[in-house]
C-alpha atoms as a PDB file:
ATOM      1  CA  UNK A   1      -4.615   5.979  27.195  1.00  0.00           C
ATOM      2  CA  UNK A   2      -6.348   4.212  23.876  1.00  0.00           C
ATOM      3  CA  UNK A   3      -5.719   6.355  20.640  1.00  0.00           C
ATOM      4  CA  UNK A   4      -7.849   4.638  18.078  1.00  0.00           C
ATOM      5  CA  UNK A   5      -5.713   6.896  15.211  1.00  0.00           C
ATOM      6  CA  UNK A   6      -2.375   5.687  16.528  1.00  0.00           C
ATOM      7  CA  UNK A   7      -4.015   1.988  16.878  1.00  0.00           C
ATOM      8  CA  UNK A   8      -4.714   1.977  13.563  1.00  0.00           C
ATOM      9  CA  UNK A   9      -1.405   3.412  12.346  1.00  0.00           C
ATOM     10  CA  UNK A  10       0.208   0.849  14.420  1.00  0.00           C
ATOM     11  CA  UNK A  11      -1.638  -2.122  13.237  1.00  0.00           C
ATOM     12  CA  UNK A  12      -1.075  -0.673   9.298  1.00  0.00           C
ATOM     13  CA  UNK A  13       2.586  -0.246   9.692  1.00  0.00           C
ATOM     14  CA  UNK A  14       2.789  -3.921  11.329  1.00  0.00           C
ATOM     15  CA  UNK A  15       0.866  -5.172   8.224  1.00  0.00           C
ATOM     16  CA  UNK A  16       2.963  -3.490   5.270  1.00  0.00           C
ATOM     17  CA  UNK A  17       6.419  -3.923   7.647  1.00  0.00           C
ATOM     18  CA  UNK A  18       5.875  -7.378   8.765  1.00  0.00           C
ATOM     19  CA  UNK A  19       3.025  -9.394   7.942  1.00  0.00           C
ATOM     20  CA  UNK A  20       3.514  -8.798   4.168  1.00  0.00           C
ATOM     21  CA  UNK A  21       7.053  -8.954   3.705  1.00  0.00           C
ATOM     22  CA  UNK A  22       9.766 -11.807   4.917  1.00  0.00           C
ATOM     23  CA  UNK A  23       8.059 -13.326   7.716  1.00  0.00           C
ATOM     24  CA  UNK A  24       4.856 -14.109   5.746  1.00  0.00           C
ATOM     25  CA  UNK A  25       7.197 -16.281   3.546  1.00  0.00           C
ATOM     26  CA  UNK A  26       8.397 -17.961   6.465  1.00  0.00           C
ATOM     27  CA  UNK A  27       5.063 -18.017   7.797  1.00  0.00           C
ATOM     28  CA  UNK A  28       3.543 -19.765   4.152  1.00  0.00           C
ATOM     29  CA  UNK A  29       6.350 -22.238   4.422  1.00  0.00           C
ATOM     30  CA  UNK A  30       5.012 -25.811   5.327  1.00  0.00           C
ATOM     31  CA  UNK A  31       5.676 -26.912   8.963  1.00  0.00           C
ATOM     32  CA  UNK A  32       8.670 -29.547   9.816  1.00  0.00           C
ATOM     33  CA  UNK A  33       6.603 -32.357  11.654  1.00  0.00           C
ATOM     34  CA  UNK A  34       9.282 -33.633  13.339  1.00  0.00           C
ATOM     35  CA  UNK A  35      10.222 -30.054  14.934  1.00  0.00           C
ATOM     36  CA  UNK A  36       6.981 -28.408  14.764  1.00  0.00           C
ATOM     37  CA  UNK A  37       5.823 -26.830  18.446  1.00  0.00           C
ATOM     38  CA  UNK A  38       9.384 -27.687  19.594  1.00  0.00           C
ATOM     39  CA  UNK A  39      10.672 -24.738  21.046  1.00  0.00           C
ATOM     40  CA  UNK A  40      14.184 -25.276  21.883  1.00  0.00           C
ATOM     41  CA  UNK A  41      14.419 -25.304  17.898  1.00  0.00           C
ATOM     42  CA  UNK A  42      15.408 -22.325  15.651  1.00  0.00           C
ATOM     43  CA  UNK A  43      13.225 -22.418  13.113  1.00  0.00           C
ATOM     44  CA  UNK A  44      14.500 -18.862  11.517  1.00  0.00           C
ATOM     45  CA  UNK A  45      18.129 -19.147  10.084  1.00  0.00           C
ATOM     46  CA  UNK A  46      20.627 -15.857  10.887  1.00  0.00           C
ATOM     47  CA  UNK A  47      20.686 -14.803   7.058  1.00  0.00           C
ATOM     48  CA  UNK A  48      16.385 -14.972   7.426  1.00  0.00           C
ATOM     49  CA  UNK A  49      16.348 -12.617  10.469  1.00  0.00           C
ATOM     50  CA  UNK A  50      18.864 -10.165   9.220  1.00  0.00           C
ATOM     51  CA  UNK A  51      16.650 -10.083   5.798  1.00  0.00           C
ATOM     52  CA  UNK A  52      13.659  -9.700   7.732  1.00  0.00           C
ATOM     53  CA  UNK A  53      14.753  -7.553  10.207  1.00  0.00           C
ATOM     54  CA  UNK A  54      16.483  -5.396   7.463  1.00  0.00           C
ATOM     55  CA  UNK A  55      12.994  -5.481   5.562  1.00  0.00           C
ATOM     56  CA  UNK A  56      11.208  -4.077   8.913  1.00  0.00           C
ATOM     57  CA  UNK A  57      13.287  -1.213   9.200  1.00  0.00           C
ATOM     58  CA  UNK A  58      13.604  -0.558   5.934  1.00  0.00           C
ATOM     59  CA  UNK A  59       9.603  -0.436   5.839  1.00  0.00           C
ATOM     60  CA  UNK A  60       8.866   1.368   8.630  1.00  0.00           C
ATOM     61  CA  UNK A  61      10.887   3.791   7.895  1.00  0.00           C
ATOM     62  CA  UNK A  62       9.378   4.421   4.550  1.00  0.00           C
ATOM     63  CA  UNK A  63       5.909   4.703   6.440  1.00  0.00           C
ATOM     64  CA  UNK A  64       7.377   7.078   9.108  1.00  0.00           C
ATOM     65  CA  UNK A  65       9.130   9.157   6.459  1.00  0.00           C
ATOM     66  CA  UNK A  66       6.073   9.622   4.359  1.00  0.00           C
ATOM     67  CA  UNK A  67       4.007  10.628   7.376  1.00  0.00           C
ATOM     68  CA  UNK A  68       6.338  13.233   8.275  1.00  0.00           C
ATOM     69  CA  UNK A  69       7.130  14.475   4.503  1.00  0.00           C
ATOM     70  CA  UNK A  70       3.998  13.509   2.592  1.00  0.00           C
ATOM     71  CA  UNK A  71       1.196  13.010   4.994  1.00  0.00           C
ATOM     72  CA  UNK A  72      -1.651  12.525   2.150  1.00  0.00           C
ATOM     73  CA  UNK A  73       0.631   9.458   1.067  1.00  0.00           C
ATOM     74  CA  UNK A  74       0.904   8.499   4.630  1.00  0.00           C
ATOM     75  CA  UNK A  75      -2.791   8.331   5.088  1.00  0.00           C
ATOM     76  CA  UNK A  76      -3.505   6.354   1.757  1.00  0.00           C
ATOM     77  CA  UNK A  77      -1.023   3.456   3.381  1.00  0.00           C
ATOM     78  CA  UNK A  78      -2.415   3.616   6.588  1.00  0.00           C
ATOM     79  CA  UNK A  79      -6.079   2.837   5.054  1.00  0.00           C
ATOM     80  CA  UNK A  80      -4.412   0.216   2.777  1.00  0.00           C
ATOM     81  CA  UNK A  81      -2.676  -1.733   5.946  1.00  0.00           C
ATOM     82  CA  UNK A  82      -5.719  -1.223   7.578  1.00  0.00           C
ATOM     83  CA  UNK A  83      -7.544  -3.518   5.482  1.00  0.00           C
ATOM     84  CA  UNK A  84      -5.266  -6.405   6.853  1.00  0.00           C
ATOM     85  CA  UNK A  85      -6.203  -5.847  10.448  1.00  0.00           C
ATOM     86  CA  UNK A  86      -9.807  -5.679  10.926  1.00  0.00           C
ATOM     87  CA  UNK A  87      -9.559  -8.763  13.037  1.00  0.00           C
ATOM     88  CA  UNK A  88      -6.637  -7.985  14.759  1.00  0.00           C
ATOM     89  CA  UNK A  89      -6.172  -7.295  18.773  1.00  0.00           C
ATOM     90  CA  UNK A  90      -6.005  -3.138  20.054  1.00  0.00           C
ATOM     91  CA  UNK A  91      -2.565  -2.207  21.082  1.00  0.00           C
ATOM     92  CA  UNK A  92      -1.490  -2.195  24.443  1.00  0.00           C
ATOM     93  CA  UNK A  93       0.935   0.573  25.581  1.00  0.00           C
ATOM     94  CA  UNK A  94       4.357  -1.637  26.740  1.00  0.00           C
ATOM     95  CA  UNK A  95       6.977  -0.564  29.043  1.00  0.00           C
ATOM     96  CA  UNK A  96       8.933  -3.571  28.296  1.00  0.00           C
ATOM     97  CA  UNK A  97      12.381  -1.555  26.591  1.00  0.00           C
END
């Protein structure tokens, strides 16, 4: 049940609605040594996640808007995330909801 066209869109929207907004920043931060790899840490404060979070949907919805209202648009975004994700993994279909 691969759709290379919806694997692509996928990986795009990931790119412009996550990897290049607030979680890159935390991302580029520089790693605690005395936490780093511990897991029982938090290493994301509450006002972080509701910024990022808020910055996902916010994003996505932009991209899922266009696609509906301005497809064109849509397309020109979906070749600009795609340059992000050449070396990324194929989605998997996930039942986990």
């Amino acid at each position: 049940m691969y759709d290379p066209q919806l694997a692509r869109e996928a990986k795009a929207i990931a790119a412009l609605a996550f990897r290049n907004g607030p979680l890159e920043d935390l991302h580029a931060g520089t790693t605690c040594p005395q936490y780093s790899g511990a897991p029982e840490y938090s290493r994301i404060t509450d006002q972080e996640m509701r910024a990022t979070v808020k910055a996902i949907v916010d994003r996505i919805y932009t991209l899922l808007w266009l696609k509906k209202t301005k497809p064109d648009v849509f397309a020109v975004f979906v070749e600009l995330g795609s340059m992000y994700t050449s070396d990324w993994d194929e989605p998997d279909l996930t039942s986990d909801f």
